[in-house]
N, C-alpha and C. Protein backbone atom coordinates (compact mmCIF):
# COMPACT_ATOMS: atom_id res chain seq x y z
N UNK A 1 0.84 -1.19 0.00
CA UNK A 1 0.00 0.00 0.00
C UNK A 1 0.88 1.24 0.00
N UNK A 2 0.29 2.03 -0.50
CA UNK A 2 1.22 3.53 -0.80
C UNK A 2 1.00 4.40 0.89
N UNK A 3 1.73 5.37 1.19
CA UNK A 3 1.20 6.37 2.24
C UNK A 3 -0.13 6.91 1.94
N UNK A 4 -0.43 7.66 1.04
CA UNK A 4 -1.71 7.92 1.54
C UNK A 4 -2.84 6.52 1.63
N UNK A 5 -2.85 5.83 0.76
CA UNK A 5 -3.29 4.28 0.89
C UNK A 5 -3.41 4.23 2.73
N UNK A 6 -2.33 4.58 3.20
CA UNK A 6 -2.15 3.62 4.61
C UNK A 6 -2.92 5.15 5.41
N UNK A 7 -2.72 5.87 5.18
CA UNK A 7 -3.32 7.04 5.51
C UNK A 7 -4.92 7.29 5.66
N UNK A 8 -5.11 7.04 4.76
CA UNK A 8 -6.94 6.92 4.55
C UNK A 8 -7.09 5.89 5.18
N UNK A 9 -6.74 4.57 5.15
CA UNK A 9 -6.90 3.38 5.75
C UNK A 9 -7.24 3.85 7.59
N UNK A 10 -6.46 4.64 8.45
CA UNK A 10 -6.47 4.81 9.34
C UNK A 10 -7.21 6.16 9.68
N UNK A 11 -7.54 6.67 8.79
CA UNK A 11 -8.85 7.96 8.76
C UNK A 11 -10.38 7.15 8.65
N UNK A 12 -10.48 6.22 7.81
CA UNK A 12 -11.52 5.06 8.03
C UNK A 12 -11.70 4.84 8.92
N UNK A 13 -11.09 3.60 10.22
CA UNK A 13 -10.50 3.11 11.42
C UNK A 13 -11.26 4.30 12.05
N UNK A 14 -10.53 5.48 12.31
CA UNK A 14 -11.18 6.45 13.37
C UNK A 14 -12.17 6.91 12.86
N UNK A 15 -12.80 7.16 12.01
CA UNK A 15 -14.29 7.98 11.71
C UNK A 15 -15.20 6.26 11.95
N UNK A 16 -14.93 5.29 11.27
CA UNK A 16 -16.09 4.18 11.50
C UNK A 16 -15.95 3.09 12.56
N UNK A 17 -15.19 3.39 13.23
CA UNK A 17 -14.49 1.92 14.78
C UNK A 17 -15.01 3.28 15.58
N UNK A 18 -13.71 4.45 15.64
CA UNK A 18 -14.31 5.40 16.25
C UNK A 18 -15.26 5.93 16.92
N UNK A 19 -16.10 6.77 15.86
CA UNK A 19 -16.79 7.95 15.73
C UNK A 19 -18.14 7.34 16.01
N UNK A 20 -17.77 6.31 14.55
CA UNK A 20 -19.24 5.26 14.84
C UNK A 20 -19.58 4.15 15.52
N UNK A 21 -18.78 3.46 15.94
CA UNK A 21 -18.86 2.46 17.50
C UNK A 21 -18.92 1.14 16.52
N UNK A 22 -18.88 1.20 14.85
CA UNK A 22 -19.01 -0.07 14.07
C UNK A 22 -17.63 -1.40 14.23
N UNK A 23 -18.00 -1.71 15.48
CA UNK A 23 -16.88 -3.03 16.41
C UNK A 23 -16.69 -4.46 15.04
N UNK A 24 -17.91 -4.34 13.97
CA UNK A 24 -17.69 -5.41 13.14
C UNK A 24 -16.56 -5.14 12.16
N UNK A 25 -16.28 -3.98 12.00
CA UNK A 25 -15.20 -3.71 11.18
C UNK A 25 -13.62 -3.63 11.89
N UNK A 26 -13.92 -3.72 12.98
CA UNK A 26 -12.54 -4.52 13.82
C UNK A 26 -11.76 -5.73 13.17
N UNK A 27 -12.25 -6.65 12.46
CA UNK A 27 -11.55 -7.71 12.48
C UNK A 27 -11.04 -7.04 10.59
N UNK A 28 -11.64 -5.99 10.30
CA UNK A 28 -10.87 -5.52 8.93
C UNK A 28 -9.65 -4.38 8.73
N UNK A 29 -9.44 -3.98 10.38
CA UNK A 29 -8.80 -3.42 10.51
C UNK A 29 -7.44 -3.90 11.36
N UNK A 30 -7.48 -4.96 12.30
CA UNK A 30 -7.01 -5.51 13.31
C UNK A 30 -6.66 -7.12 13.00
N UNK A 31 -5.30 -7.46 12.86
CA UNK A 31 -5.03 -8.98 12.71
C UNK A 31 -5.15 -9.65 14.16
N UNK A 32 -5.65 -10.92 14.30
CA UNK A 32 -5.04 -11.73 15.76
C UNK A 32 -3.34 -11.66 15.80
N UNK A 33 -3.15 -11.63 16.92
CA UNK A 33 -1.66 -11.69 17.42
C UNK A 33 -1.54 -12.60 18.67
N UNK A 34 -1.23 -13.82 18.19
CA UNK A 34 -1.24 -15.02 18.80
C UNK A 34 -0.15 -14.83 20.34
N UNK A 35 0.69 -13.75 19.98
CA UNK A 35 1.36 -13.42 21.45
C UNK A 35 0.38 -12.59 22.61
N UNK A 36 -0.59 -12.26 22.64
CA UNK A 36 -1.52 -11.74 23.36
C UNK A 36 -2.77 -12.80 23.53
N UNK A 37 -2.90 -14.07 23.42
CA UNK A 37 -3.55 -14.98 23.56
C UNK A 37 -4.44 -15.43 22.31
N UNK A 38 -5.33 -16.18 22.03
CA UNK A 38 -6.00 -16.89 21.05
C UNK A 38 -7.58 -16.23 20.61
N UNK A 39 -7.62 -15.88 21.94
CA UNK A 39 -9.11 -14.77 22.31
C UNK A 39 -8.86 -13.46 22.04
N UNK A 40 -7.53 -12.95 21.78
CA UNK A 40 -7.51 -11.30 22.14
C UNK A 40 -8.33 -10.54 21.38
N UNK A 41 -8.03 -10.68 20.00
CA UNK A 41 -9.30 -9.87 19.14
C UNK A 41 -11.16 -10.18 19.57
N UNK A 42 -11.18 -10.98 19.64
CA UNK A 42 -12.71 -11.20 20.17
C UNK A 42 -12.80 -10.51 21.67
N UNK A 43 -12.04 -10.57 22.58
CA UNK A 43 -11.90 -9.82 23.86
C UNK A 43 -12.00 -8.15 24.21
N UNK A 44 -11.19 -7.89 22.44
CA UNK A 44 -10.83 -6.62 22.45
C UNK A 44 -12.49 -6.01 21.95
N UNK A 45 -12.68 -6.47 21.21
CA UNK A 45 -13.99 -6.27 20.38
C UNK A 45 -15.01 -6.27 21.45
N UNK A 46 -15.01 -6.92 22.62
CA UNK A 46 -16.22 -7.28 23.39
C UNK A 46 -16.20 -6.03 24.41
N UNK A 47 -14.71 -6.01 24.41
CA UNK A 47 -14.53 -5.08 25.75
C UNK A 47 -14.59 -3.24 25.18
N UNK A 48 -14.17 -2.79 24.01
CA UNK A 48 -14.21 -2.07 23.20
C UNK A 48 -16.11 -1.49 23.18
N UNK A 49 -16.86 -2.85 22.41
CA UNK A 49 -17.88 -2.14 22.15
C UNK A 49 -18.81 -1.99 23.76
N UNK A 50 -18.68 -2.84 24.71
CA UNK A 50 -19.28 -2.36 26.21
C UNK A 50 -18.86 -1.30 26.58
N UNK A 51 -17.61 -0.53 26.56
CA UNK A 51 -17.22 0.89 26.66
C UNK A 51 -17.95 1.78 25.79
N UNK A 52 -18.06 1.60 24.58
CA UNK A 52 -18.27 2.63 23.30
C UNK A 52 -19.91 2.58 23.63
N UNK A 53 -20.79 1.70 24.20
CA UNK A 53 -22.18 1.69 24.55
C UNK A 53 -22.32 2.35 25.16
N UNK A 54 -21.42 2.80 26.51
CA UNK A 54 -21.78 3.88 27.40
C UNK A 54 -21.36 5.28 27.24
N UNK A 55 -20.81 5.55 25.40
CA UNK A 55 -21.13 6.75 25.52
C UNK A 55 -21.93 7.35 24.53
N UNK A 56 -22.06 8.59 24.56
CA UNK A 56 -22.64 9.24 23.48
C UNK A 56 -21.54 10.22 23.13
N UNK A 57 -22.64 10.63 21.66
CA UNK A 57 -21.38 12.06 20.94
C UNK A 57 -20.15 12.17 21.19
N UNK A 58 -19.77 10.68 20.28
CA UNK A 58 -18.18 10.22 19.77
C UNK A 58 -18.23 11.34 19.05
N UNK A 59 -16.65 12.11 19.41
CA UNK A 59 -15.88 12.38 17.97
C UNK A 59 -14.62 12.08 18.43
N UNK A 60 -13.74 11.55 17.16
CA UNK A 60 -12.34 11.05 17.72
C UNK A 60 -12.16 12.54 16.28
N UNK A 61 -11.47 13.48 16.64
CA UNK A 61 -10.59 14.50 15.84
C UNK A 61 -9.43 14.46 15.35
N UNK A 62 -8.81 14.54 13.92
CA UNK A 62 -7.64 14.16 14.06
C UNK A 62 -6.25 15.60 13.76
N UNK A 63 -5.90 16.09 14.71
CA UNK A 63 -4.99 16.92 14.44
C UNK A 63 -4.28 17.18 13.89
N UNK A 64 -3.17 15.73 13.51
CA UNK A 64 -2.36 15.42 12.74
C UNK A 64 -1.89 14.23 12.40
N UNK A 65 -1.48 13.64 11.31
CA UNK A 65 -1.57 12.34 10.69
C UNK A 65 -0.05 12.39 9.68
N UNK A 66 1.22 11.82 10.59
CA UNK A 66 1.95 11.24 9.78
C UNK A 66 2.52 9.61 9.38
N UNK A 67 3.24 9.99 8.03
CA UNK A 67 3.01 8.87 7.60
C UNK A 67 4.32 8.27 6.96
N UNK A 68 5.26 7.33 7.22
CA UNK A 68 6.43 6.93 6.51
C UNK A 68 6.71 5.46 6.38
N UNK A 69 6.76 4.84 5.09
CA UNK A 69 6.52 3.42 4.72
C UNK A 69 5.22 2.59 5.10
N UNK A 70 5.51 2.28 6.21
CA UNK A 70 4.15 1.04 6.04
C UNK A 70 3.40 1.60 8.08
N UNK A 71 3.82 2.86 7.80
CA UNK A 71 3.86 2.80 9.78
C UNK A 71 2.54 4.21 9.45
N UNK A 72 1.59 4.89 10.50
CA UNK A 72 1.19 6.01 10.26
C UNK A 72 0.94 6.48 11.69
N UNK A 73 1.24 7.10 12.43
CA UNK A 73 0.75 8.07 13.49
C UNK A 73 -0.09 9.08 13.80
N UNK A 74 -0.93 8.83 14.49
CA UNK A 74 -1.89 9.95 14.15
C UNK A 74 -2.18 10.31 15.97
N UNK A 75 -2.20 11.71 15.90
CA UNK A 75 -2.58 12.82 16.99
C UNK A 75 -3.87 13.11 16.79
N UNK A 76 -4.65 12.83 18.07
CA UNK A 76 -5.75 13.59 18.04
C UNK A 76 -6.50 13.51 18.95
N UNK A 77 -7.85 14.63 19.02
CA UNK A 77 -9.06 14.57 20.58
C UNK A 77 -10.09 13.70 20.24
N UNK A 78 -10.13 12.94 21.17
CA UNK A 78 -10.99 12.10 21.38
C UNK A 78 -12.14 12.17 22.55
N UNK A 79 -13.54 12.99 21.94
CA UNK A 79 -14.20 13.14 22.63
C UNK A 79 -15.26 12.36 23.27
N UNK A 80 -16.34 12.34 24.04
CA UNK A 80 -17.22 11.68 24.31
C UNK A 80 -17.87 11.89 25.42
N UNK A 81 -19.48 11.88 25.74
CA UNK A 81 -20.30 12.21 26.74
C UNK A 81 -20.24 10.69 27.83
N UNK A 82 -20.50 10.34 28.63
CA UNK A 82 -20.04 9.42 29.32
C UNK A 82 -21.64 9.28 29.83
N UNK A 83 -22.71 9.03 29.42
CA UNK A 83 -23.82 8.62 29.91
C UNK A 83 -25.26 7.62 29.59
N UNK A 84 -24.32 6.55 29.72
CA UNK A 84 -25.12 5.16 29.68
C UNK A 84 -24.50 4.13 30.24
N UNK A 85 -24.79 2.93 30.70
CA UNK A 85 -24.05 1.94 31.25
C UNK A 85 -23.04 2.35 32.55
N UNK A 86 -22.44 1.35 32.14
CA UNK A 86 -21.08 1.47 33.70
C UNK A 86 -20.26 2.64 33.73
């Protein structure tokens, strides 16, 4: 994939995992990594969307977004109302 390729890829990620709480698109963004156990992605996903339920008016903002070979970093506010659930 090119930089911006990997760039947009991770502007996706935060506007729709993010913004929009869509936990099914986790496993298109996120490989298993068998050094963190056999469960981790399903764990992460479970534990991820029970947090993201208790809030409202996600915005993850992104300040700044760099990008070199296959790596991308991105800065930014990550907002949210904290009123539902635990």
């Amino acid at each position: 994939m090119s930089i911006e390729e990997n760039k947009k890829l991770v502007r996706r990620y935060c506007e729709e995992v993010f913004d929009q709480g869509n936990v099914d698109l986790i496993d298109e963004f996120l490989a298993p990594d068998p050094s963190y156990g056999p469960d981790y992605l399903e764990n992460f996903k479970r534990k991820f969307a029970k947090s993201r339920a208790a809030l409202s008016d996600v915005s993850f903002d992104i300040e700044d977004m760099i990008a070199e070979d296959d790596k991308v970093v991105v800065r930014g506010t990550y907002s949210a109302i904290h009123d539902r659930g635990e």
